[in-house]
Protein backbone atom coordinates (compact mmCIF):
# COMPACT_ATOMS: atom_id res chain seq x y z
CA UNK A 1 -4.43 30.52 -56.30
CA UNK A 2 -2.46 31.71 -52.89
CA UNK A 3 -2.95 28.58 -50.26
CA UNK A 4 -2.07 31.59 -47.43
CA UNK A 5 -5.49 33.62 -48.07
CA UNK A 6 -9.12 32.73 -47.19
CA UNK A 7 -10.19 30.09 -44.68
CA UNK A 8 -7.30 27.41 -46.14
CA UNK A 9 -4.97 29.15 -43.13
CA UNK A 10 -7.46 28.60 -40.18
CA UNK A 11 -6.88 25.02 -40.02
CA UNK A 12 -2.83 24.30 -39.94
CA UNK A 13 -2.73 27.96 -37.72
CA UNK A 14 -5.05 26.06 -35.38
CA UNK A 15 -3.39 22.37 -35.60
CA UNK A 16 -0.05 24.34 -34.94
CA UNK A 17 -1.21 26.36 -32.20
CA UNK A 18 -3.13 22.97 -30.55
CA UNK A 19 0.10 21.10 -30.82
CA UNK A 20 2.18 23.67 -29.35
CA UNK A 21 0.33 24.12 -26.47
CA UNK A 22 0.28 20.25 -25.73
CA UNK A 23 4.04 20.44 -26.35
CA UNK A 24 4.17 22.85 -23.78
CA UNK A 25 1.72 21.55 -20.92
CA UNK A 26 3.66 17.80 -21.20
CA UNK A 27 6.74 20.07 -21.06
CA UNK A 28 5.29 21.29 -17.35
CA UNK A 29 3.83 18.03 -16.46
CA UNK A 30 7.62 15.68 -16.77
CA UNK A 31 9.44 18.34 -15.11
CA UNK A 32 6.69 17.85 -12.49
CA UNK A 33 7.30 14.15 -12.43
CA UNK A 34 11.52 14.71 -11.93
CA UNK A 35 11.26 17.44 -8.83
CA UNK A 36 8.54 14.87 -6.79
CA UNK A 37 11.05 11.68 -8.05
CA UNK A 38 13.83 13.44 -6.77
CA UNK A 39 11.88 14.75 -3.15
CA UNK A 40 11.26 11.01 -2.77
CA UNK A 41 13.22 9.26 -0.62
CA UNK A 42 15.62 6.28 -1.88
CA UNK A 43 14.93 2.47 -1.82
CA UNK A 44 17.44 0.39 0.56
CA UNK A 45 20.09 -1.53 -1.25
CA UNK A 46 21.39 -3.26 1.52
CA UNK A 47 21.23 -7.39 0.86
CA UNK A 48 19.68 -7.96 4.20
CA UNK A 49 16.85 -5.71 3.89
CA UNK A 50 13.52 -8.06 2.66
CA UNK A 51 11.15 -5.48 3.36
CA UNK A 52 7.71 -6.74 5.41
CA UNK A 53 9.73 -10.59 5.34
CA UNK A 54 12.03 -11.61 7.95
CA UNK A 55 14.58 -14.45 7.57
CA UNK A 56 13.41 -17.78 10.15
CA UNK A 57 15.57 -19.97 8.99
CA UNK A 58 19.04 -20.11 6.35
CA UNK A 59 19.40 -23.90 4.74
CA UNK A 60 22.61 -25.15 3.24
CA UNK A 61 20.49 -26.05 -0.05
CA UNK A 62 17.51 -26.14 -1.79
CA UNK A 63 16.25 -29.38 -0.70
CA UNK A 64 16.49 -28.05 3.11
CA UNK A 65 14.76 -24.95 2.38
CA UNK A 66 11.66 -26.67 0.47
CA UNK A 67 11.40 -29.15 3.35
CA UNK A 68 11.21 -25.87 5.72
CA UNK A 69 8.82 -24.64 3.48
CA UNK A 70 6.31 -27.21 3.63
CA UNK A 71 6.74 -27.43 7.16
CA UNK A 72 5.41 -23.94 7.62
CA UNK A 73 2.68 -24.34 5.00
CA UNK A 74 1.11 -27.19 6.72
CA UNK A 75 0.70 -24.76 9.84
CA UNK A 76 -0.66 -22.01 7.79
CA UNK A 77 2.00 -19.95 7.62
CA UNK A 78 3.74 -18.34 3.85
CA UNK A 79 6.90 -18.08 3.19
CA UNK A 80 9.24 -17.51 0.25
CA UNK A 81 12.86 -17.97 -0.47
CA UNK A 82 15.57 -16.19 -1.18
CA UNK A 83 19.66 -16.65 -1.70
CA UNK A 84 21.81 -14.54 0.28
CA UNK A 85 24.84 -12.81 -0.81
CA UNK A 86 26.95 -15.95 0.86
CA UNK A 87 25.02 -18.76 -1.22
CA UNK A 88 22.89 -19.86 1.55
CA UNK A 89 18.92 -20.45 1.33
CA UNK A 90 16.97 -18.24 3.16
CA UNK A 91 13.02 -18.71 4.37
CA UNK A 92 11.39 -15.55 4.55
CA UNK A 93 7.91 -15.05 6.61
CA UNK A 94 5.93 -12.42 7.56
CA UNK A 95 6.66 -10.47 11.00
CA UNK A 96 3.60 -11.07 12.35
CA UNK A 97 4.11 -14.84 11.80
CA UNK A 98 7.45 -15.00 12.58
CA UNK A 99 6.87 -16.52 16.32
CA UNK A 100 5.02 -19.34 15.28
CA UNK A 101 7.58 -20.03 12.31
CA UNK A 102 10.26 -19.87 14.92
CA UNK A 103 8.92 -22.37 16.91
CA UNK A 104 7.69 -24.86 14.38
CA UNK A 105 11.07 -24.38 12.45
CA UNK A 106 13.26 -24.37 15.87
């Protein structure tokens, strides 16, 4: 008995025709993905550039920068640090707090 006559065929023809059509549409759908990544613009690479943060203050060390740290928190304010390209500490706050952090921090 032939396996290529009667209803045996219908069910690979279909499972190849299923899968070639999903082959296809994810085919359309990455290319998609690579023309809007490339129409995107790039990310900064620049060390200085913190995004929404602003440097407030740059510490010699650690124990500086902590001390800075809590100094802000017990205002209110958050902060994070960060270590720039020549070694030194850096407190980062928001913009919109950044007057208050200068003054507190001086």
């Amino acid at each position: 008995m032939l396996a290529l006559d009667g209803p045996y065929v219908i069910g690979p023809v279909v499972a190849l025709m299923v899968t070639g059509l999903l082959a296809l549409l994810l085919h359309r759908a990455l290319r998609r993905q690579e023309a809007a990544a490339a129409a995107r613009p790039s990310i900064s690479s620049r060390p200085d550039d913190y995004g929404l943060l602003v440097p407030v203050a740059s510490c010699r060390d650690r124990v500086d920068a902590d001390l800075v740290r809590e100094h802000l928190a017990t205002a209110g304010i958050r902060s994070t640090l960060t270590t720039g390209v020549d070694g030194r500490i850096r407190v980062l706050v928001f913009a919109d707090a950044l007057d208050r952090a200068r003054r507190l921090v001086g």
